[in-house]
Structures are given as structure tokens and as C-alpha cells.
PDB file of N, CA and C in Angstrom:
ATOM      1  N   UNK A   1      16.480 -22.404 -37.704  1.00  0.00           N
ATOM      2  CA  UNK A   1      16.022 -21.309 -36.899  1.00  0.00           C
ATOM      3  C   UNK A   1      16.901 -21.235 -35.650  1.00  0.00           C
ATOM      4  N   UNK A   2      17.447 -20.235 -35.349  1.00  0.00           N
ATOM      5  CA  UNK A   2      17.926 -19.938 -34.046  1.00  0.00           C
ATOM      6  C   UNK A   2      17.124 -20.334 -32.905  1.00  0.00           C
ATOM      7  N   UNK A   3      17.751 -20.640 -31.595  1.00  0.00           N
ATOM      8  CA  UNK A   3      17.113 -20.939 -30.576  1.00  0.00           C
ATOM      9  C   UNK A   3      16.399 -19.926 -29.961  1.00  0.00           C
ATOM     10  N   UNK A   4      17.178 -18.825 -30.107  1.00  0.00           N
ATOM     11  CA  UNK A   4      16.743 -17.435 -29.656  1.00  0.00           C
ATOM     12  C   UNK A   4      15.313 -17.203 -30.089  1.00  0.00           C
ATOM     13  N   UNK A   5      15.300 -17.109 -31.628  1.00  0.00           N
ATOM     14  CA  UNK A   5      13.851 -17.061 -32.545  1.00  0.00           C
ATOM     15  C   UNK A   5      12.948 -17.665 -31.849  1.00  0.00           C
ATOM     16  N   UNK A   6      13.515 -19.383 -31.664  1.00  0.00           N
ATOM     17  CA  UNK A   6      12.768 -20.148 -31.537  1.00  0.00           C
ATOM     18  C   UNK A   6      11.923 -19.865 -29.734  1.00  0.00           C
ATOM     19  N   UNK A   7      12.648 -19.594 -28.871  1.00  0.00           N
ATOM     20  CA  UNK A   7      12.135 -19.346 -28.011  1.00  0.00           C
ATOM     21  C   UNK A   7      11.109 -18.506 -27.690  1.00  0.00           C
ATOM     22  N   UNK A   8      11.589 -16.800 -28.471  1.00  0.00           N
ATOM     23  CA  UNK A   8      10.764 -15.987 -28.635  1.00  0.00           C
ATOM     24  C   UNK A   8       9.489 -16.743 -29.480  1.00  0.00           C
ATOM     25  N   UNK A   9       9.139 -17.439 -29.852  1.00  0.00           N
ATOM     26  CA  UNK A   9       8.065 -17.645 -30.906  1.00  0.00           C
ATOM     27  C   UNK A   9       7.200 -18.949 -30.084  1.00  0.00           C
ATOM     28  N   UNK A  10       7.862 -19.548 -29.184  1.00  0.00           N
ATOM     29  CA  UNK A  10       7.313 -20.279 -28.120  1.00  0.00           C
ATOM     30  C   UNK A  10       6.563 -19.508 -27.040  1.00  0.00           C
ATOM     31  N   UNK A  11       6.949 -18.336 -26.451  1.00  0.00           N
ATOM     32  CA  UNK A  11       6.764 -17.684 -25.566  1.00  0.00           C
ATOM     33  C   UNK A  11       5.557 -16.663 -25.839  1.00  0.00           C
ATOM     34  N   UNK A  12       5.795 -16.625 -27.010  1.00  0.00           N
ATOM     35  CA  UNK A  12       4.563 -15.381 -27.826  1.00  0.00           C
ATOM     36  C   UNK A  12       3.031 -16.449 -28.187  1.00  0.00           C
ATOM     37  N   UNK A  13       3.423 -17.592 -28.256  1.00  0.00           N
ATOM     38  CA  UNK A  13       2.421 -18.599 -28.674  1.00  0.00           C
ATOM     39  C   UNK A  13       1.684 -19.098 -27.059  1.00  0.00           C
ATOM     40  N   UNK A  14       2.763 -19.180 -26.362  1.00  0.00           N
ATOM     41  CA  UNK A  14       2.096 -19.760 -25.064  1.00  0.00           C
ATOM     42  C   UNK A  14       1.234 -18.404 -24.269  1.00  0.00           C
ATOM     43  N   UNK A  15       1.563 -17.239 -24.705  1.00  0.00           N
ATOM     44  CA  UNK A  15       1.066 -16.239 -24.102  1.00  0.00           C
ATOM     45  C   UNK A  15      -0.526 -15.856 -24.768  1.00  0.00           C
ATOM     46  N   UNK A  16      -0.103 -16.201 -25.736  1.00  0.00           N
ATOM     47  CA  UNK A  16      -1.576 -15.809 -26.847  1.00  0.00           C
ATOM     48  C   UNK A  16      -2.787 -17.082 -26.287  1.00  0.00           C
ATOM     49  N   UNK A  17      -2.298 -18.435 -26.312  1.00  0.00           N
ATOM     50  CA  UNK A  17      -3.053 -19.438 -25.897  1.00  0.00           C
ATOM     51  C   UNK A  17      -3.525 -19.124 -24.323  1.00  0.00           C
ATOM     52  N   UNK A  18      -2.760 -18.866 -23.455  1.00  0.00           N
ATOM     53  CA  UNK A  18      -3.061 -18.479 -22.050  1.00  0.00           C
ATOM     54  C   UNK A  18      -3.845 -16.963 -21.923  1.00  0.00           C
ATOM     55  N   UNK A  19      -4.086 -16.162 -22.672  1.00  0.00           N
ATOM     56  CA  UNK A  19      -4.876 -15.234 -23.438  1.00  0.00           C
ATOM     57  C   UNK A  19      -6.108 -15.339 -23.702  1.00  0.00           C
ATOM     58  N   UNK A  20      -6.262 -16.265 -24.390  1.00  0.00           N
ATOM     59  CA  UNK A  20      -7.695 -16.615 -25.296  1.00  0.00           C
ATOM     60  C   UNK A  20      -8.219 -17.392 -24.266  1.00  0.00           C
ATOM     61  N   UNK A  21      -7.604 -18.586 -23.335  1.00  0.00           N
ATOM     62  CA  UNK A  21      -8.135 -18.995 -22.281  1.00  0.00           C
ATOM     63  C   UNK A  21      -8.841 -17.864 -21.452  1.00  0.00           C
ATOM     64  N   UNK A  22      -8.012 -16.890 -20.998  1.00  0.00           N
ATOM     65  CA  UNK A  22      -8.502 -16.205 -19.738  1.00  0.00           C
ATOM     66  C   UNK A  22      -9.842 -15.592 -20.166  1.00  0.00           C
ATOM     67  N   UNK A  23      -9.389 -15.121 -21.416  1.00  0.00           N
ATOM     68  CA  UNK A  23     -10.856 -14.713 -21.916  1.00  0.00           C
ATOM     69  C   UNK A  23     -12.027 -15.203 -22.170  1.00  0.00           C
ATOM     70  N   UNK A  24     -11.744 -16.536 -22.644  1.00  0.00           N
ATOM     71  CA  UNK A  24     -13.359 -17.151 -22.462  1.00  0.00           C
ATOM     72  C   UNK A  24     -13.861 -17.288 -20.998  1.00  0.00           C
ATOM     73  N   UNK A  25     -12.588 -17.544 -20.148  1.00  0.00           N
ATOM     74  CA  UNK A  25     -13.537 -17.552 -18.863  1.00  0.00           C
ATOM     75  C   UNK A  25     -13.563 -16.647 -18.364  1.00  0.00           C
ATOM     76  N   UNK A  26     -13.455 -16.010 -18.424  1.00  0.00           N
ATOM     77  CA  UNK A  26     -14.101 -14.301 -17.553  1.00  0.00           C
ATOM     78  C   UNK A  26     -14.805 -13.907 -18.134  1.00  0.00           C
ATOM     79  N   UNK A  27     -15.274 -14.039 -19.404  1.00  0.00           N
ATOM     80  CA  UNK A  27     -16.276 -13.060 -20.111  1.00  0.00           C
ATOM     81  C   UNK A  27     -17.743 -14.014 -19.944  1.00  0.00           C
ATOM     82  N   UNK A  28     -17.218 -15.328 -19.369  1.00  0.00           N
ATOM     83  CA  UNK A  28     -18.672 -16.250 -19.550  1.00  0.00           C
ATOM     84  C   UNK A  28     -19.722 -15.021 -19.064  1.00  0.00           C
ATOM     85  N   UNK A  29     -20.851 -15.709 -18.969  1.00  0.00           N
ATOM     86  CA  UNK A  29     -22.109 -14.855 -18.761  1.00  0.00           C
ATOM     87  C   UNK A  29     -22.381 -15.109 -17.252  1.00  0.00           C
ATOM     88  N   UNK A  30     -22.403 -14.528 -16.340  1.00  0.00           N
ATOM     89  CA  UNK A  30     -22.978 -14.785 -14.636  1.00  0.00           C
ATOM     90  C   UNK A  30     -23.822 -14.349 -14.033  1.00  0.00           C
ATOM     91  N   UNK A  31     -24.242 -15.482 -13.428  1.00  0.00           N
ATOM     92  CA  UNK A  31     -25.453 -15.456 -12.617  1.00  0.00           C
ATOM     93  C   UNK A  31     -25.789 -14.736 -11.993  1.00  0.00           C
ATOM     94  N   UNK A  32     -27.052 -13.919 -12.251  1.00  0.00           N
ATOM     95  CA  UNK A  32     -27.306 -12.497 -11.253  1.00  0.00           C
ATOM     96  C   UNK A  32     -28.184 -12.999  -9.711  1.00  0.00           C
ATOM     97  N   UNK A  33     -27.547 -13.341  -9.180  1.00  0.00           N
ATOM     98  CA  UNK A  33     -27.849 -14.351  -7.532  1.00  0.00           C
ATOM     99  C   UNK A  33     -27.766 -13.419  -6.684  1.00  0.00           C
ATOM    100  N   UNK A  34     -28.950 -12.643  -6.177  1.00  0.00           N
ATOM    101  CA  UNK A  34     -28.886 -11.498  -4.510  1.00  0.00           C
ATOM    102  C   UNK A  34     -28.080 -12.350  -4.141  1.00  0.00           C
ATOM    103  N   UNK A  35     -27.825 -13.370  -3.372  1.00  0.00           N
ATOM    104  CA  UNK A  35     -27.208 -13.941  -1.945  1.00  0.00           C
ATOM    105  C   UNK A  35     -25.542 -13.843  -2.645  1.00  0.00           C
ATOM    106  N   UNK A  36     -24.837 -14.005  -3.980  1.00  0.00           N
ATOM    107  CA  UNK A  36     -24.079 -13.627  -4.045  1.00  0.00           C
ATOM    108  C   UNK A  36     -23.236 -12.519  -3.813  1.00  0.00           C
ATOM    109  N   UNK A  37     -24.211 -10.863  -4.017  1.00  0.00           N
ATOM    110  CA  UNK A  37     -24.284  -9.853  -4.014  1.00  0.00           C
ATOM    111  C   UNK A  37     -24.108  -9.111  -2.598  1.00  0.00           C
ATOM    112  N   UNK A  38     -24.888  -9.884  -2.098  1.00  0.00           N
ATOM    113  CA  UNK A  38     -24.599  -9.543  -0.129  1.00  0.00           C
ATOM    114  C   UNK A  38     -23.578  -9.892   1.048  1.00  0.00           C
ATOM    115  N   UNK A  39     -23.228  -8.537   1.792  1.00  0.00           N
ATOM    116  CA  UNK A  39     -22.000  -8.938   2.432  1.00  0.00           C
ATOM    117  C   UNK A  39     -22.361 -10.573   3.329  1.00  0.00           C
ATOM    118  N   UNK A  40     -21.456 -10.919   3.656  1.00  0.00           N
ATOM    119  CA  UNK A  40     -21.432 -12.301   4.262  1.00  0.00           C
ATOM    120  C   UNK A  40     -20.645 -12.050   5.806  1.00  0.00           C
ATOM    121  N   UNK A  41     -21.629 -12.144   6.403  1.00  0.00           N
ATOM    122  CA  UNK A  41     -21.366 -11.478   8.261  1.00  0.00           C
ATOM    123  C   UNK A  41     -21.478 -13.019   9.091  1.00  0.00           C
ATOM    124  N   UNK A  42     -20.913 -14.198   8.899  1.00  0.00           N
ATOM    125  CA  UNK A  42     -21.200 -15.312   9.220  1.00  0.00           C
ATOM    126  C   UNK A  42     -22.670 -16.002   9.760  1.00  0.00           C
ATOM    127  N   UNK A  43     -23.547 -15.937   8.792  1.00  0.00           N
ATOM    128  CA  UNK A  43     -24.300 -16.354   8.670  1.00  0.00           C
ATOM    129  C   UNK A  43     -25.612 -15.465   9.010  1.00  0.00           C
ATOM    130  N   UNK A  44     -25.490 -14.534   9.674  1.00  0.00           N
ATOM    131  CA  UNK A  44     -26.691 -13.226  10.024  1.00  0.00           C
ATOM    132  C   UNK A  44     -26.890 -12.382   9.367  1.00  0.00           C
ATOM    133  N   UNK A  45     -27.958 -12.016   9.002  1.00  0.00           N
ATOM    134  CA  UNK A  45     -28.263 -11.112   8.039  1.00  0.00           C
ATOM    135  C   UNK A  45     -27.446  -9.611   8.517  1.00  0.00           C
ATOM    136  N   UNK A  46     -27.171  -9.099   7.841  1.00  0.00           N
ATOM    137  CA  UNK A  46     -26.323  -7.751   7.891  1.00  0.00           C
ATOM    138  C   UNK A  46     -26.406  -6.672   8.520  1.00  0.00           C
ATOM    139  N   UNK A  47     -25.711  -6.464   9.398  1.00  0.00           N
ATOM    140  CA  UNK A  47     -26.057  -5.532  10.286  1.00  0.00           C
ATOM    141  C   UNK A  47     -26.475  -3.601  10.202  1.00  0.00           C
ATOM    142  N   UNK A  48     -25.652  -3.736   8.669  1.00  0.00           N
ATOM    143  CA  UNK A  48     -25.657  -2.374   8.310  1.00  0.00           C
ATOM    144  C   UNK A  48     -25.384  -2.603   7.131  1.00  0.00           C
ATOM    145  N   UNK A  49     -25.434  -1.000   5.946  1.00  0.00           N
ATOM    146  CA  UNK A  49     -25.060  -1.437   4.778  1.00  0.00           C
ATOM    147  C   UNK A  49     -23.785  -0.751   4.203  1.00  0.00           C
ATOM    148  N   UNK A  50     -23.155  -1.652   3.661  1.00  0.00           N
ATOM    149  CA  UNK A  50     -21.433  -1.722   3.713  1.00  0.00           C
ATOM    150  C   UNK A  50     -21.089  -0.621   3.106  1.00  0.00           C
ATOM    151  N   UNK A  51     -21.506   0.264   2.507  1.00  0.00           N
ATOM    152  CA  UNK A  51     -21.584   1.727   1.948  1.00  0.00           C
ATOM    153  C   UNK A  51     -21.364   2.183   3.010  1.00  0.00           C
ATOM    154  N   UNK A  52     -21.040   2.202   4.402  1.00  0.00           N
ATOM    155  CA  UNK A  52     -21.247   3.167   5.401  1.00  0.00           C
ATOM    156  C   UNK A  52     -20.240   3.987   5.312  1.00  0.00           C
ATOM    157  N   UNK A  53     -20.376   5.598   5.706  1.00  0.00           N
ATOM    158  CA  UNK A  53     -19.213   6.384   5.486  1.00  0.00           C
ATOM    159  C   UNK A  53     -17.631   6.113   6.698  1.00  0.00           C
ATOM    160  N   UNK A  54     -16.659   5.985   6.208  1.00  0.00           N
ATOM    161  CA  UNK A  54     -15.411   6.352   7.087  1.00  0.00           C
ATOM    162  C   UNK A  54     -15.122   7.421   7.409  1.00  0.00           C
ATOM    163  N   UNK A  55     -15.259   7.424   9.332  1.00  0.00           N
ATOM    164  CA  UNK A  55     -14.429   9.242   9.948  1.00  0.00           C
ATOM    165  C   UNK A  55     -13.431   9.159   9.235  1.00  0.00           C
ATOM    166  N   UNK A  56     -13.379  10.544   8.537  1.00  0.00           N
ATOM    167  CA  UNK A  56     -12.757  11.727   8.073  1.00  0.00           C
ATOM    168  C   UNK A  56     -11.252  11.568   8.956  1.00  0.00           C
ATOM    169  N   UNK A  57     -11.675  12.082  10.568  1.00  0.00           N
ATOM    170  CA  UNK A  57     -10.365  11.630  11.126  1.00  0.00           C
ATOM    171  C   UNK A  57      -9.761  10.668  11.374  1.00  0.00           C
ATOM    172  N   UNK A  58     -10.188   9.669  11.535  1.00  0.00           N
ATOM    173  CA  UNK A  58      -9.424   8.247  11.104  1.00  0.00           C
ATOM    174  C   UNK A  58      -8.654   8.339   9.685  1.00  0.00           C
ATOM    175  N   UNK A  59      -8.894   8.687   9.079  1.00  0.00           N
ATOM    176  CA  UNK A  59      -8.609   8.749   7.402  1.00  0.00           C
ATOM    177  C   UNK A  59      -7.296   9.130   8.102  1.00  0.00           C
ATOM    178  N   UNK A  60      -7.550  10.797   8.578  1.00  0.00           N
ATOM    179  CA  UNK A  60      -6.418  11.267   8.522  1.00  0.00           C
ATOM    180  C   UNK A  60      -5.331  10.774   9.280  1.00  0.00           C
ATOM    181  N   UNK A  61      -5.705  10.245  10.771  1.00  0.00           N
ATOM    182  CA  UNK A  61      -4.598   9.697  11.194  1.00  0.00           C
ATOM    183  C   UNK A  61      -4.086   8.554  10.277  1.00  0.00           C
ATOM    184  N   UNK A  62      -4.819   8.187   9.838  1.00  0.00           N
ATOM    185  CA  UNK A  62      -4.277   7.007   8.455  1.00  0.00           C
ATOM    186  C   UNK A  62      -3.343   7.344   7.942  1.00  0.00           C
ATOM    187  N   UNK A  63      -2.856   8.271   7.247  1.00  0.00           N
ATOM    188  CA  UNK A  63      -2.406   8.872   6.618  1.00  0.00           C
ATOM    189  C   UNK A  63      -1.299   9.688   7.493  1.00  0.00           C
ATOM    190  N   UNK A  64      -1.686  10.141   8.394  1.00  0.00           N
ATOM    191  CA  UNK A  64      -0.603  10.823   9.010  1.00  0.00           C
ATOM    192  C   UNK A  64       0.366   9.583   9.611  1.00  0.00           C
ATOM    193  N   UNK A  65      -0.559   8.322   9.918  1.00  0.00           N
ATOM    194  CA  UNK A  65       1.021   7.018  10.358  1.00  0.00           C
ATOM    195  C   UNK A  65       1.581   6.572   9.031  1.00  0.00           C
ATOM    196  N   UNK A  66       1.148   6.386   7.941  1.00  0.00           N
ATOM    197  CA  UNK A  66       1.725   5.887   6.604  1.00  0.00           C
ATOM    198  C   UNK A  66       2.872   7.329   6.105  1.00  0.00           C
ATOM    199  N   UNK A  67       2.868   8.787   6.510  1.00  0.00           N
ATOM    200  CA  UNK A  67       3.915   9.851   6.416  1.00  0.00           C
ATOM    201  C   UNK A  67       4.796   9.237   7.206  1.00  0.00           C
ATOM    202  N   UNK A  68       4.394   9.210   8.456  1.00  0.00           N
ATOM    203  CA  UNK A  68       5.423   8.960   9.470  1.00  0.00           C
ATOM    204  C   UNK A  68       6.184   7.748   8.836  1.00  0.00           C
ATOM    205  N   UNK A  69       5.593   6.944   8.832  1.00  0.00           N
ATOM    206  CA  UNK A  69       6.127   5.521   8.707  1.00  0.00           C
ATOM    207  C   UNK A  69       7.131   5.410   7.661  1.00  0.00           C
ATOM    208  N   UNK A  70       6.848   6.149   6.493  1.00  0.00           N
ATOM    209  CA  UNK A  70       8.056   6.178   5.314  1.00  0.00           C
ATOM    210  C   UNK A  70       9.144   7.203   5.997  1.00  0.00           C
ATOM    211  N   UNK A  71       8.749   7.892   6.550  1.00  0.00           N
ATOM    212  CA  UNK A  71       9.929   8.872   6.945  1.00  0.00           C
ATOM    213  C   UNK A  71      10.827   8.075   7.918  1.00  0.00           C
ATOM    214  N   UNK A  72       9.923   7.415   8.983  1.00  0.00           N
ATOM    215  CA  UNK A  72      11.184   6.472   9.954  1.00  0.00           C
ATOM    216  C   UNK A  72      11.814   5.595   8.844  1.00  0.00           C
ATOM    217  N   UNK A  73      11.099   4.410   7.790  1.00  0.00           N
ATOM    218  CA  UNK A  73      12.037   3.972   6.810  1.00  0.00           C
ATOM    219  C   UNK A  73      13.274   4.751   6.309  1.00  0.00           C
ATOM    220  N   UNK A  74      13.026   6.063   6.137  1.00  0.00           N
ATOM    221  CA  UNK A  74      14.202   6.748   5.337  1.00  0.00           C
ATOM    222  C   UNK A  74      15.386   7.060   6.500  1.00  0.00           C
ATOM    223  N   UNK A  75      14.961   6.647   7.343  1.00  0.00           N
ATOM    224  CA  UNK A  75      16.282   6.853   8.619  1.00  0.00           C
ATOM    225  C   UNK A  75      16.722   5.328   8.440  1.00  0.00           C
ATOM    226  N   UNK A  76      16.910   4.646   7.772  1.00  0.00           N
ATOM    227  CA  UNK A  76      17.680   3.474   7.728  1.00  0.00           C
ATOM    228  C   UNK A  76      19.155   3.368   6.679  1.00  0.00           C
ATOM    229  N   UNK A  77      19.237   4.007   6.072  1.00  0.00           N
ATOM    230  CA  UNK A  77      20.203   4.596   5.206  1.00  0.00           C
ATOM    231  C   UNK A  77      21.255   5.391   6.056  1.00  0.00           C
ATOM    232  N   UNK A  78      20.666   6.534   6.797  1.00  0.00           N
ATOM    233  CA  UNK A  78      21.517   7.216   8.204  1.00  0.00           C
ATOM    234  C   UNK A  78      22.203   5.734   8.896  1.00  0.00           C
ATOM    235  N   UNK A  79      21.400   4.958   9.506  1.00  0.00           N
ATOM    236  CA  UNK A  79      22.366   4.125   9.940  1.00  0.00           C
ATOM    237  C   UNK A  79      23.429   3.640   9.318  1.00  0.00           C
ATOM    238  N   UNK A  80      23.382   2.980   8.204  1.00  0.00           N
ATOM    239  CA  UNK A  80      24.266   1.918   7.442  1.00  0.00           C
ATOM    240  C   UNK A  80      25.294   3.378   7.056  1.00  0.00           C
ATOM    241  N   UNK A  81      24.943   4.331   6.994  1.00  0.00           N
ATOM    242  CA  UNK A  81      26.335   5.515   6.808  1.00  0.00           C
ATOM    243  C   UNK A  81      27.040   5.402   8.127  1.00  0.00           C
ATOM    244  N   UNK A  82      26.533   5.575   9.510  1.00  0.00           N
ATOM    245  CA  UNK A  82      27.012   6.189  10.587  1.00  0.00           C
ATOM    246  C   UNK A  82      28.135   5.003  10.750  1.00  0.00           C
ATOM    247  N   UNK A  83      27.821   3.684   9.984  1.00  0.00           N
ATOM    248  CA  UNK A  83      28.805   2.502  10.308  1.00  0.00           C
ATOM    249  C   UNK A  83      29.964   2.670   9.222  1.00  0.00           C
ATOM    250  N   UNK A  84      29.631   3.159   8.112  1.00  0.00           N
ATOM    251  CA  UNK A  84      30.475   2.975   7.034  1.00  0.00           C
ATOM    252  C   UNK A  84      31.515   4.442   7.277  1.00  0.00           C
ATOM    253  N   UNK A  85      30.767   5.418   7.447  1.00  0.00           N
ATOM    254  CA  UNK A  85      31.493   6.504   7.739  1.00  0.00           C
ATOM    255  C   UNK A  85      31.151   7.395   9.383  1.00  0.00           C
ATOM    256  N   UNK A  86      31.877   7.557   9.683  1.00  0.00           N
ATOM    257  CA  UNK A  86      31.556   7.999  11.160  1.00  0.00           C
ATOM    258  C   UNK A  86      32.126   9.655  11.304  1.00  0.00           C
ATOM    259  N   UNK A  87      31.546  10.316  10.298  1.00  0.00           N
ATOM    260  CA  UNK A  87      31.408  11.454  10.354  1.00  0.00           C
ATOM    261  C   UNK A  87      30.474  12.433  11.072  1.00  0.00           C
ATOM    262  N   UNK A  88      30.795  13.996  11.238  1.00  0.00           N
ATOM    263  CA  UNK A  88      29.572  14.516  12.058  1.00  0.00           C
ATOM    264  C   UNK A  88      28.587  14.868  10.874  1.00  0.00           C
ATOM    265  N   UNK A  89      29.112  15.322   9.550  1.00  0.00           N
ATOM    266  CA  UNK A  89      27.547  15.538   9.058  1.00  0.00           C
ATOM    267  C   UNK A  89      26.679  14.772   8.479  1.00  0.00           C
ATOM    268  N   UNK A  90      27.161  13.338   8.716  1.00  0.00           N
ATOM    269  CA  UNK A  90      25.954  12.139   8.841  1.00  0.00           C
ATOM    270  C   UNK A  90      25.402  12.422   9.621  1.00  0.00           C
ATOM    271  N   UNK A  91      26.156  12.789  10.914  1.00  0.00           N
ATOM    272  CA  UNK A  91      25.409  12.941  12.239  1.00  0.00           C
ATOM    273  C   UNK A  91      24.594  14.159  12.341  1.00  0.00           C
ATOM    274  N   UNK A  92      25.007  14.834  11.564  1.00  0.00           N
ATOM    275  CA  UNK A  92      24.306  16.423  11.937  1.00  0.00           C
ATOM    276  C   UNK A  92      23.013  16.394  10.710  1.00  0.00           C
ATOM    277  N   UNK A  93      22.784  15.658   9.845  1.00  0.00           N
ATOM    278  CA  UNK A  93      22.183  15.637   9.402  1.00  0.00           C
ATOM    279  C   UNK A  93      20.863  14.627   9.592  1.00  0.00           C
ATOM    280  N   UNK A  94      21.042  13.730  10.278  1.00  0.00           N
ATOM    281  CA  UNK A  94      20.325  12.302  10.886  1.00  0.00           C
ATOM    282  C   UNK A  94      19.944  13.266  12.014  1.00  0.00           C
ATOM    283  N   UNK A  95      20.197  14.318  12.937  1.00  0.00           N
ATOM    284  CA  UNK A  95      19.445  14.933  13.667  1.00  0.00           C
ATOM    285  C   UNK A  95      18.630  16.040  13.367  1.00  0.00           C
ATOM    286  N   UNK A  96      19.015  16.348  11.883  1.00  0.00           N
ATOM    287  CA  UNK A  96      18.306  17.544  11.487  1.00  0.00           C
ATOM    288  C   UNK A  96      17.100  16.919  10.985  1.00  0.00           C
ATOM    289  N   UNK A  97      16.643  15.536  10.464  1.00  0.00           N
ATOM    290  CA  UNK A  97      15.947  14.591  10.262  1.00  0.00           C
ATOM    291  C   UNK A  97      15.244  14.256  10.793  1.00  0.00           C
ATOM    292  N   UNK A  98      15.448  14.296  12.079  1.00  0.00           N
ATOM    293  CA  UNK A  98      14.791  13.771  13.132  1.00  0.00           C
ATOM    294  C   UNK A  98      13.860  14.838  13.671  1.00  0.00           C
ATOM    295  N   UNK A  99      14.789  15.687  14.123  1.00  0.00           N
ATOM    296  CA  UNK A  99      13.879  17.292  14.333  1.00  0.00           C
ATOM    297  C   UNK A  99      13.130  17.618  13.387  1.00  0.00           C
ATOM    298  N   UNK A 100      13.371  17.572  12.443  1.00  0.00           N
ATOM    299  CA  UNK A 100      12.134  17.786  11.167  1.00  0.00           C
ATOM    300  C   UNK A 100      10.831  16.700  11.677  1.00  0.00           C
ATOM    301  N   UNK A 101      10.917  15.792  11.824  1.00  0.00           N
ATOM    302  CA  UNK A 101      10.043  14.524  12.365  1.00  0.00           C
ATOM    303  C   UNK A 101       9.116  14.671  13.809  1.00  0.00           C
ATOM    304  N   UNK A 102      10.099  15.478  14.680  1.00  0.00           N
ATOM    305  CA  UNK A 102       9.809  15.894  15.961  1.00  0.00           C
ATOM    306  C   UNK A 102       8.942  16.821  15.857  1.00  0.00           C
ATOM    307  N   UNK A 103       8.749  18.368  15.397  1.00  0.00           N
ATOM    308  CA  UNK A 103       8.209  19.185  15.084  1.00  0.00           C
ATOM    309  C   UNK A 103       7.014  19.014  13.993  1.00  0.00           C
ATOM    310  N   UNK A 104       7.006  17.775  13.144  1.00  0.00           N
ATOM    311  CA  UNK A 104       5.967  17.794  12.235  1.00  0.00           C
ATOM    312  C   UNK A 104       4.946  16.731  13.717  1.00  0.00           C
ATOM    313  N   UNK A 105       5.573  16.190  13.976  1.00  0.00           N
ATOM    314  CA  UNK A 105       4.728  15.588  14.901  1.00  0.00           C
ATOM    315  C   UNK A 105       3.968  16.598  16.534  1.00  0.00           C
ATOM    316  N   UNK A 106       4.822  17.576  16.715  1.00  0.00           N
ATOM    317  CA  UNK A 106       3.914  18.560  17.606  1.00  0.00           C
ATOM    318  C   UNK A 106       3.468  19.356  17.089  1.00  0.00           C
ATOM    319  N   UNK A 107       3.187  19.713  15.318  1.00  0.00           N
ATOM    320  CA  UNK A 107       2.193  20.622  15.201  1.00  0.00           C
ATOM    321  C   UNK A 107       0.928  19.678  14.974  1.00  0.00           C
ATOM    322  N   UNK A 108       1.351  18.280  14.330  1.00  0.00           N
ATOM    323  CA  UNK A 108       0.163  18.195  14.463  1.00  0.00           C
ATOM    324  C   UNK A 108      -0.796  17.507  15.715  1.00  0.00           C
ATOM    325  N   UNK A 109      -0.309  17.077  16.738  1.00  0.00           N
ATOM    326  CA  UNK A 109      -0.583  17.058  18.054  1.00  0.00           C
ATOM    327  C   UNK A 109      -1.019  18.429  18.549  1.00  0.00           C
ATOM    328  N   UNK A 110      -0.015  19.519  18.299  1.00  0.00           N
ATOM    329  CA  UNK A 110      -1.029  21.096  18.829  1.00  0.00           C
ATOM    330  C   UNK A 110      -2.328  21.302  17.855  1.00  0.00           C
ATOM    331  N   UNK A 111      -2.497  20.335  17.056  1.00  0.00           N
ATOM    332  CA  UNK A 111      -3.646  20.685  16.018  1.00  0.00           C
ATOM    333  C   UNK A 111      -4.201  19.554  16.696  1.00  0.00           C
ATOM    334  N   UNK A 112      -4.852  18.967  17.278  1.00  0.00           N
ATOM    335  CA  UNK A 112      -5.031  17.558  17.854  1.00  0.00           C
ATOM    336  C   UNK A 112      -6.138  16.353  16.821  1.00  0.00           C
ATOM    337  N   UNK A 113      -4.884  16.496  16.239  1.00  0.00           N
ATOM    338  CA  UNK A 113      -5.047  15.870  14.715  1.00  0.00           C
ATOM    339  C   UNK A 113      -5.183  14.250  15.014  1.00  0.00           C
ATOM    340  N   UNK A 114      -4.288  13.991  15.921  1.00  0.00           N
ATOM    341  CA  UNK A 114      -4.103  12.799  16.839  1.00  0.00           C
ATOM    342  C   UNK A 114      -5.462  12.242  17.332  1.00  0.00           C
ATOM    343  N   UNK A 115      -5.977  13.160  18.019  1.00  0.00           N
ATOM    344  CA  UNK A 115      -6.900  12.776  18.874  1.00  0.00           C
ATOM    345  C   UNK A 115      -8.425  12.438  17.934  1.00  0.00           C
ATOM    346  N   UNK A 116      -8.157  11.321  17.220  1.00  0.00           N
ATOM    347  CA  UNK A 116      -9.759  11.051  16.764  1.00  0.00           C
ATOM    348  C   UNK A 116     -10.872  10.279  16.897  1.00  0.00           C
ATOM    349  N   UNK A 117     -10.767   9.873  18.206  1.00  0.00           N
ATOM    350  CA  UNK A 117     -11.785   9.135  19.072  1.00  0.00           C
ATOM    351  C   UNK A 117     -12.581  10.372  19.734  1.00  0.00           C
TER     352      UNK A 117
END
């Protein structure tokens, strides 16, 4: 038998055995225990119940720093050009980038999208 075979047929065996393991133990049967079930607030009974709804505007500023945040990532590429090539329409384009960034950020400040306290 080739080693190749042989490996593949090791690898397919150790996967099937590590398989049938995981499965008996996760499928065991478990204990239906309230005190498991309940949040754990260091040692005091719970102050509220963890279902509680999340502001809407929090969400959104959530979301509006995770936009931002990939968009400043994508200005890291502009740099490593401006070194490799020191052209203007790296440059003119890394500011057209930016202004795009600038303006998405004062409409939504004139929308005071920001402000969710």
C-alpha cells in the first residue's frame, strides 16, 4: 500500500473514532437543574431577567463604529502604495476616501445618530 493510501486511511479512521466519541458525549441525557438554568450574578439572586430588550440606538451606533472601523482598515493598503509608489492618484484617491468617510460621518451626526444616551 502506498503511504499516501495509507495515510489517507489513518486519518479517515482517526476522524470517524473522534466522531463516535463526540457523539456519545453530547448526546448523553442532562440534568434538568433550575440553578443550572439561571444567570449567575456572583452569588445574588438576579437582578433582572436576561431577556431584557437592547436600545435600538446603541445597536445602531454599534454598527455605525464596526462601518467605520472596516473602512479606516481599508485605508491601510493607501499607505503601503503611497511608499511603494508616490504618485498623485494614490493620493487623489486616499483623499477622495477619506471625504467619502468625512461626509458619511456628518450626515450621520446631522441625523444625531451619534447621540444615543
Amino acid at each position: 500500500m502506498s503511504s499516501l493510501l495509507y495515510m489517507f486511511l489513518m486519518t479517515f479512521t482517526l476522524s470517524c473514532i473522534f466522531l463516535m466519541i463526540y457523539m456519545m458525549v453530547s448526546y448523553s441525557p442532562s440534568l434538568e437543574i433550575y440553578e443550572k438554568k439561571t444567570p449567575f450574578e456572583c452569588g445574588f439572586d438576579p437582578i433582572s431577567s436576561m431577556r431584557s430588550s437592547m436600545s435600538t440606538r446603541f445597536f445602531l451606533l454599534l454598527v455605525l463604529f464596526l462601518i467605520f472601523d472596516i473602512e479606516i482598515s481599508l485605508l491601510f493598503p493607501f499607505f503601503n502604495l503611497i511608499l511603494l509608489k508616490n504618485s498623485t492618484l494614490v493620493m487623489l484617491s486616499m483623499m477622495m476616501f477619506i471625504l467619502l468617510l468625512f461626509f458619511g460621518l456628518l450626515v450621520e451626526w446631522s441625523q444625531e445618530v451619534l447621540e444615543w444616551i
